[in-house]
Structures are given as C-alpha cells and as structure tokens.
C-alpha atoms as a PDB file:
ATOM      1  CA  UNK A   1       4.624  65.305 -87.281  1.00  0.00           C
ATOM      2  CA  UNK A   2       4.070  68.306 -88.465  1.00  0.00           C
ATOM      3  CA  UNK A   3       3.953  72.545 -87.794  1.00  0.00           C
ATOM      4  CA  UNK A   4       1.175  74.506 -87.843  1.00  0.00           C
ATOM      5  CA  UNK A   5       2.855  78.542 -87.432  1.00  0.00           C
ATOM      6  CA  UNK A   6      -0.840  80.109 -86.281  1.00  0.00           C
ATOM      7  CA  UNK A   7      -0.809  84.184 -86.040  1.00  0.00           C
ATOM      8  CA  UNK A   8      -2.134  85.177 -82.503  1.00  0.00           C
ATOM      9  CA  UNK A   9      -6.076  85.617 -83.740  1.00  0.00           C
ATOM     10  CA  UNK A  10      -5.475  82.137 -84.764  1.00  0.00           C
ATOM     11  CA  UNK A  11      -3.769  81.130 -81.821  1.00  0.00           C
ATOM     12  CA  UNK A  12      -6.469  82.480 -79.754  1.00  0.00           C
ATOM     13  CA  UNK A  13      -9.007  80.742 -81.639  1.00  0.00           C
ATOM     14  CA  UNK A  14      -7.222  77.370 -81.623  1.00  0.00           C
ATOM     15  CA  UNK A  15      -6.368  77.641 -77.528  1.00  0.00           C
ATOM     16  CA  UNK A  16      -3.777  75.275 -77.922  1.00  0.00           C
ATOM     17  CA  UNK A  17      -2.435  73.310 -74.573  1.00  0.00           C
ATOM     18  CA  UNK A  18       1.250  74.178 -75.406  1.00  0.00           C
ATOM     19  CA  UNK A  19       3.135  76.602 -77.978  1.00  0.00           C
ATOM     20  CA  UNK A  20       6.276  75.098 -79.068  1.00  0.00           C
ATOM     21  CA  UNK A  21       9.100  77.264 -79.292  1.00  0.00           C
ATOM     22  CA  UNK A  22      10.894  76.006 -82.778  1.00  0.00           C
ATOM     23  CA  UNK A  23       9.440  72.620 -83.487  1.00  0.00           C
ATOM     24  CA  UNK A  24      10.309  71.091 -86.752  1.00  0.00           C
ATOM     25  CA  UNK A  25       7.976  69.076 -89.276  1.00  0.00           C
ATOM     26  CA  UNK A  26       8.882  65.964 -90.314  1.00  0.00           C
ATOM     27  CA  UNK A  27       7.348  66.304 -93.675  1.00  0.00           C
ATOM     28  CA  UNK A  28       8.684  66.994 -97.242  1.00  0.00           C
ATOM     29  CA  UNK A  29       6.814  69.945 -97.200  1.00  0.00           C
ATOM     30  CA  UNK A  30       7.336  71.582 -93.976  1.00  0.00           C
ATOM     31  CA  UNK A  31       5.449  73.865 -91.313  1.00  0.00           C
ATOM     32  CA  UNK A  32       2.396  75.673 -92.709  1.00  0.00           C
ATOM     33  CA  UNK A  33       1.718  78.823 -91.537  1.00  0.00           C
ATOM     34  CA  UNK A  34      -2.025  79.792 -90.307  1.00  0.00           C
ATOM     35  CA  UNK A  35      -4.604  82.731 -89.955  1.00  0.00           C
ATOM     36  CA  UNK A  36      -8.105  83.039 -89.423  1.00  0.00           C
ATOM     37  CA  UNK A  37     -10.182  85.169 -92.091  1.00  0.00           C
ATOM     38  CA  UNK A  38     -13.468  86.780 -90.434  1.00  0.00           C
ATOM     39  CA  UNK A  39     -15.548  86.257 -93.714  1.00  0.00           C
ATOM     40  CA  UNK A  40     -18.728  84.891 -93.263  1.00  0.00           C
ATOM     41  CA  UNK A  41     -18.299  81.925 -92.893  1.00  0.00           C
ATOM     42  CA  UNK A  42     -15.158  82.338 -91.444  1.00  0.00           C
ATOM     43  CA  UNK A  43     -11.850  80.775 -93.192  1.00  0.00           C
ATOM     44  CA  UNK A  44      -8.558  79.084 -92.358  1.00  0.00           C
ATOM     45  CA  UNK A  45      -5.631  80.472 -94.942  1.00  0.00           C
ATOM     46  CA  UNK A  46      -3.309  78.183 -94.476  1.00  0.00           C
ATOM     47  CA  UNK A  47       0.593  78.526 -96.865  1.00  0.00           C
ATOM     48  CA  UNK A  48       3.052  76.349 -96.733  1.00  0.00           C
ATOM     49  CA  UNK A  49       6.725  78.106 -95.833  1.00  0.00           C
ATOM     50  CA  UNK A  50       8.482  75.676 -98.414  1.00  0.00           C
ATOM     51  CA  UNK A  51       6.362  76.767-101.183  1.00  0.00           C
ATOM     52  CA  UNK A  52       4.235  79.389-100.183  1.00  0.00           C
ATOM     53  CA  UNK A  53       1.163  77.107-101.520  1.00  0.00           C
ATOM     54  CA  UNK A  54      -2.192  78.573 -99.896  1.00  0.00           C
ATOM     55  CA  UNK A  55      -5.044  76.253 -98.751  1.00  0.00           C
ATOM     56  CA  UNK A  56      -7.943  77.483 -97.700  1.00  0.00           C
ATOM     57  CA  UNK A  57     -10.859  75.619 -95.206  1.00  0.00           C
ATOM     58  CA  UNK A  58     -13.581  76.245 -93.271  1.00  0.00           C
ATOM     59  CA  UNK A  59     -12.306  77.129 -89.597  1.00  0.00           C
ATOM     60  CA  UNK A  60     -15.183  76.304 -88.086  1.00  0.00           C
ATOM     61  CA  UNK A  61     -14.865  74.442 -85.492  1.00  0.00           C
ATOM     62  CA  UNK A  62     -10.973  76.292 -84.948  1.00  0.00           C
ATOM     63  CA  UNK A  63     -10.176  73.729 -82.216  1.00  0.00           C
ATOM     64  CA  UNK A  64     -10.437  70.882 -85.241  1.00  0.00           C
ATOM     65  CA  UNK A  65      -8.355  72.352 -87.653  1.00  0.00           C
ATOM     66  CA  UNK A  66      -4.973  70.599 -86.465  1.00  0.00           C
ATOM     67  CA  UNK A  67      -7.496  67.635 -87.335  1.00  0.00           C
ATOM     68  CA  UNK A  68      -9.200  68.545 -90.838  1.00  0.00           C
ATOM     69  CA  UNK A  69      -6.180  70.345 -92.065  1.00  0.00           C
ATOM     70  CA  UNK A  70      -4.186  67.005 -93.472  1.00  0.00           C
ATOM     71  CA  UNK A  71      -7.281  66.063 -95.634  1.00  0.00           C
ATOM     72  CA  UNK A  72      -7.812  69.695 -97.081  1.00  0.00           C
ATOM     73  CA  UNK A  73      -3.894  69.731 -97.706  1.00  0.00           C
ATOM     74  CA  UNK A  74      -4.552  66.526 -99.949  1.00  0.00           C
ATOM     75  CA  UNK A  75      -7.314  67.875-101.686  1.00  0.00           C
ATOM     76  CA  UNK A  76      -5.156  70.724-102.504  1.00  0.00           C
ATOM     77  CA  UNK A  77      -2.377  68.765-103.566  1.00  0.00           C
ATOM     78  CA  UNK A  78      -4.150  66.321-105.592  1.00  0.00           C
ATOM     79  CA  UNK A  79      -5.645  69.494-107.204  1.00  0.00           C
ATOM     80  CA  UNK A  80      -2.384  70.406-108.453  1.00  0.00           C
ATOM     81  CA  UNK A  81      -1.922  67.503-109.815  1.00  0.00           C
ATOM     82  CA  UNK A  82       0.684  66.382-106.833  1.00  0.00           C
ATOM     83  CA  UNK A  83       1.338  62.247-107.026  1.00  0.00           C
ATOM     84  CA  UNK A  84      -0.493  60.269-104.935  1.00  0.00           C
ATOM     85  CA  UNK A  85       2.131  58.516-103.657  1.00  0.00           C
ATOM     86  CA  UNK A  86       3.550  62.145-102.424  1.00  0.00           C
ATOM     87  CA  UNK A  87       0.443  62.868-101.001  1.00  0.00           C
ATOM     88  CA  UNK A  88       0.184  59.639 -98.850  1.00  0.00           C
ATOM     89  CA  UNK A  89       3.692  59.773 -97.584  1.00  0.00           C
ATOM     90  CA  UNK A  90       2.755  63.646 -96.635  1.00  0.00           C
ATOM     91  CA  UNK A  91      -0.237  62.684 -94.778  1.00  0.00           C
ATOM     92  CA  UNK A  92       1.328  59.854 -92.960  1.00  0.00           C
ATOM     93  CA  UNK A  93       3.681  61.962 -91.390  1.00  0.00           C
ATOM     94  CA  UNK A  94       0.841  64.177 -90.308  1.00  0.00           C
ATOM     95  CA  UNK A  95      -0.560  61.836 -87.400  1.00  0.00           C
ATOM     96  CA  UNK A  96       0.861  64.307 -84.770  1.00  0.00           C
ATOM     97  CA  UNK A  97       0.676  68.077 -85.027  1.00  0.00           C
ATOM     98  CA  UNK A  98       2.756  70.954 -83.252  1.00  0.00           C
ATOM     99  CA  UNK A  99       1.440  74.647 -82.845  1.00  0.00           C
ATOM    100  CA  UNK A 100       3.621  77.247 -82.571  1.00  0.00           C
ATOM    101  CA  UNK A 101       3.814  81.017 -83.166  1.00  0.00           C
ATOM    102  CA  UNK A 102       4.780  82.639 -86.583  1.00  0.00           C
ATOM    103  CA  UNK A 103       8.106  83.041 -87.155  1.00  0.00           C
ATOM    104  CA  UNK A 104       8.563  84.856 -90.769  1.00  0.00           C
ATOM    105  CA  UNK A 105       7.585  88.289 -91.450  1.00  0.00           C
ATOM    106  CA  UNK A 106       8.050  87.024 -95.059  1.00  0.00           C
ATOM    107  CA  UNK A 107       5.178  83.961 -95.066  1.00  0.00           C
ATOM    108  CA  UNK A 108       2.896  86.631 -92.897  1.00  0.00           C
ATOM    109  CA  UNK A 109       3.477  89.330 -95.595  1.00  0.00           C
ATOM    110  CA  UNK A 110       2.480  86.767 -98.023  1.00  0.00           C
ATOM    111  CA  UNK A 111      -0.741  85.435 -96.212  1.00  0.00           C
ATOM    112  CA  UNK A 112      -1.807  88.995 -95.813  1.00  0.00           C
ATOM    113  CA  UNK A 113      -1.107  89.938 -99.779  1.00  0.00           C
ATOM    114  CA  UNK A 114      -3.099  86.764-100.503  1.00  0.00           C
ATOM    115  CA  UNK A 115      -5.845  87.837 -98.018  1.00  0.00           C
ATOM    116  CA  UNK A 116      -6.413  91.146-100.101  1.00  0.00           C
ATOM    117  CA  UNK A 117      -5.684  89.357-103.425  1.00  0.00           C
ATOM    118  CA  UNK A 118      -8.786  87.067-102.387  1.00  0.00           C
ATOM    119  CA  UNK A 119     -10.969  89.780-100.920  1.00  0.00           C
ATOM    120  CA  UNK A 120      -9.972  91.822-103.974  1.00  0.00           C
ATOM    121  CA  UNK A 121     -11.495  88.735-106.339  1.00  0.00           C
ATOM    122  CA  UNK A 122     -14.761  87.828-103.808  1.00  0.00           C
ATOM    123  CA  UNK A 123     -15.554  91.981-104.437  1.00  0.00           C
ATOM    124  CA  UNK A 124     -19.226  92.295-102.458  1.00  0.00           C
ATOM    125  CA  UNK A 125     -20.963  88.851-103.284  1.00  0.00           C
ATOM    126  CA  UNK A 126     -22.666  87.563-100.858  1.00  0.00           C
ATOM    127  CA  UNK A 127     -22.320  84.130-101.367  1.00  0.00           C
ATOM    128  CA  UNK A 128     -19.427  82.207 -99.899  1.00  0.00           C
ATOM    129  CA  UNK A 129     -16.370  81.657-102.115  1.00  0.00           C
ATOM    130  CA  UNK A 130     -15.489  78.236-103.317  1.00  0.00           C
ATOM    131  CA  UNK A 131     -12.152  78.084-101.223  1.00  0.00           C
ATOM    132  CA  UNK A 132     -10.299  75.519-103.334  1.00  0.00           C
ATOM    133  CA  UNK A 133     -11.163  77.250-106.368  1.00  0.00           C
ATOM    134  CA  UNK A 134      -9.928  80.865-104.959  1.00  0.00           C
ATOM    135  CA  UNK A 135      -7.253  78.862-103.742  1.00  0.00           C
ATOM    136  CA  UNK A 136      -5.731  77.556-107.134  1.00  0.00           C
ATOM    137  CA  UNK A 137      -6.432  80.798-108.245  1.00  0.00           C
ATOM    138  CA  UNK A 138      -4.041  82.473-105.097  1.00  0.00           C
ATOM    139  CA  UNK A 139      -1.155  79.915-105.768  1.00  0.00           C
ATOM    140  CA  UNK A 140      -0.468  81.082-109.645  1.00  0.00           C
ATOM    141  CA  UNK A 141       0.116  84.622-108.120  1.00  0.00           C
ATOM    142  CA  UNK A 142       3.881  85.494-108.341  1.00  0.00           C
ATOM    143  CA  UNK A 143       5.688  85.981-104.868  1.00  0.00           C
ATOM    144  CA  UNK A 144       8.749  88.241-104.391  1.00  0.00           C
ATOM    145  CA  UNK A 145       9.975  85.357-101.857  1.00  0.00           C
ATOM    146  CA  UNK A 146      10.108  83.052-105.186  1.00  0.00           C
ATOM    147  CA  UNK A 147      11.409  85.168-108.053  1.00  0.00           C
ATOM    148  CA  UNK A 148      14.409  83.459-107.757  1.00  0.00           C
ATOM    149  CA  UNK A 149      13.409  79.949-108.191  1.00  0.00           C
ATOM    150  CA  UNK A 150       9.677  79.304-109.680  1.00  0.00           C
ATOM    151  CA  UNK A 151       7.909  82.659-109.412  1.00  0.00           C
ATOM    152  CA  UNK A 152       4.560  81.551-107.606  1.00  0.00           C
ATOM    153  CA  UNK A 153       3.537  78.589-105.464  1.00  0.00           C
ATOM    154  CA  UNK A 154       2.146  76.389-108.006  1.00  0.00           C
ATOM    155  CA  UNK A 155       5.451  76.141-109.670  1.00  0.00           C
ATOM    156  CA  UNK A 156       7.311  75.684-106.646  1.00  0.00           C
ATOM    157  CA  UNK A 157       5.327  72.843-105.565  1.00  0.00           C
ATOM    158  CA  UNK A 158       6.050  71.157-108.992  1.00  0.00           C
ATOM    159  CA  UNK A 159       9.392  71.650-108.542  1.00  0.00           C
ATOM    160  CA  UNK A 160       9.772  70.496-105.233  1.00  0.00           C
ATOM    161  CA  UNK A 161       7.881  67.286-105.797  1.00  0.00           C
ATOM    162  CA  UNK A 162       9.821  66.678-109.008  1.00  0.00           C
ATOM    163  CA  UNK A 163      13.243  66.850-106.898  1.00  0.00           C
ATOM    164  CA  UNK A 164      11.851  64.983-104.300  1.00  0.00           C
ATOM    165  CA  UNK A 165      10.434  62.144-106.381  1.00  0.00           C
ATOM    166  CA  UNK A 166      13.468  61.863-108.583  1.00  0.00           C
ATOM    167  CA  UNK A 167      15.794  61.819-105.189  1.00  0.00           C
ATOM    168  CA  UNK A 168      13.364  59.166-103.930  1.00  0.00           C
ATOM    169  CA  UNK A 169      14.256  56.762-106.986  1.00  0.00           C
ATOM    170  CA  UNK A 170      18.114  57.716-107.128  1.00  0.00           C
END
C-alpha cells in the first residue's frame, strides 16, 4: 500500500471516497506527495517525502492517477538508474493506494520551488514539456531539506537504495 499526500486542488480533482487521516505506506520509499499543475496539458508533480524525488505525469484523467502513478514512478526510477529488483518490490507494494491530505509544509515548499524551477526552464514555449526529462532535470536541484545528507533528490535516492539493497543482503 501506499500514500498519495494530494494538496486540496488535487484533492478536489481526484474526489476521493475517503481521506485518511495518517495512513502509512508500506513501501521503501514512502508517501508521495501530489499537486496538480494547470499547464496545458495539465500535470501531476508528484515528490517523494523520503527523497524529495519529483515525477511528473499527465493528470489527465485526475481520477486515474492513484492508477498510472506506480508505472510513471518506475519509469522514473529506472531512469535513475534504480535496480530493477528495487523497482519491482516498490511496485508490488503499490496494489492498494491511500489518499490523504498534505502534511509537511517542508515537501509543499519544495513542490512549489520545483513548480517555479520548471516554469522558470519551460519560459513561453508553447509546446508541452517532456515531463521525465524536466523531471531528471528538477531532481539534481539541491534542497535545503537535504543539505545534510545528499544535497538533492537524485543523490538521496542513490543513497537510499544503496542502504536498502545492502541491508537486504546482510
């Protein structure tokens, strides 16, 4: 199972049956917090909380996302250069998904400087960005959250698949 954190014009996008109050994910990675960006077409940013990786997707059709999400998280991952076998144990834990509200002003603050960071690098073209290309591109920017560990979300990710694979054969 996992957490998806959505901010409320998310939220109101997705109209989820039930918000959990404080579920918890059951993957390596953790909950992923959620936004919707009105670009044309309009996008997903998803980051994780662990990491503070960004992924971002098409939200059209929002009430699929819960859905798609898994697959664009592999695609992500894979682009990192994340083992498969770390990818497949992610997405089998993924079967079942959980909505709830944000619950870090930290992630948000993130998710909105990435927001700017990736309207700053779109600037006024008019054709759609390629969203796992921007993507890469957001998770080698350096986050306060992560000075103290890896710097930005690429690095983290490393890290935290290189502990968990090493604790995995210990």
């Amino acid at each position: 199972m996992y957490v998806i954190r959505g901010t409320r014009k998310l939220l109101d996008r997705l109209k989820p049956a039930a918000v959990e109050a404080s579920p918890v994910s059951t993957t390596v990675l953790g909950a992923w917090y959620a936004t919707a960006v009105f670009w044309q077409p309009q996008v997903a940013l998803l980051v994780n909380e662990r990491t503070l990786l960004p992924v971002l997707m098409p939200l059209a059709p929002a009430t699929t996302l819960p859905a798609r999400f898994p697959q664009h998280m592999a695609d992500t991952l894979a682009a990192h250069g994340v083992d498969a076998t770390f990818i497949a144990a992610e997405l089998a834990q993924m079967d079942d998904c959980q909505i709830a509200k944000t619950a870090s002003r930290s992630v948000l603050g993130i998710m909105n400087d990435f927001i700017h960071l990736a309207e700053a690098s779109r600037g006024h073209s008019p054709t759609p960005p390629d969203l796992p290309d921007l993507a890469a591109w957001l998770a080698r920017t350096p986050c306060s959250p992560l000075y103290r560990s890896h710097t930005s979300p690429d690095r983290e990710l490393a890290a935290l698949v290189e502990t968990h694979t090493h604790r995995g054969h210990d």
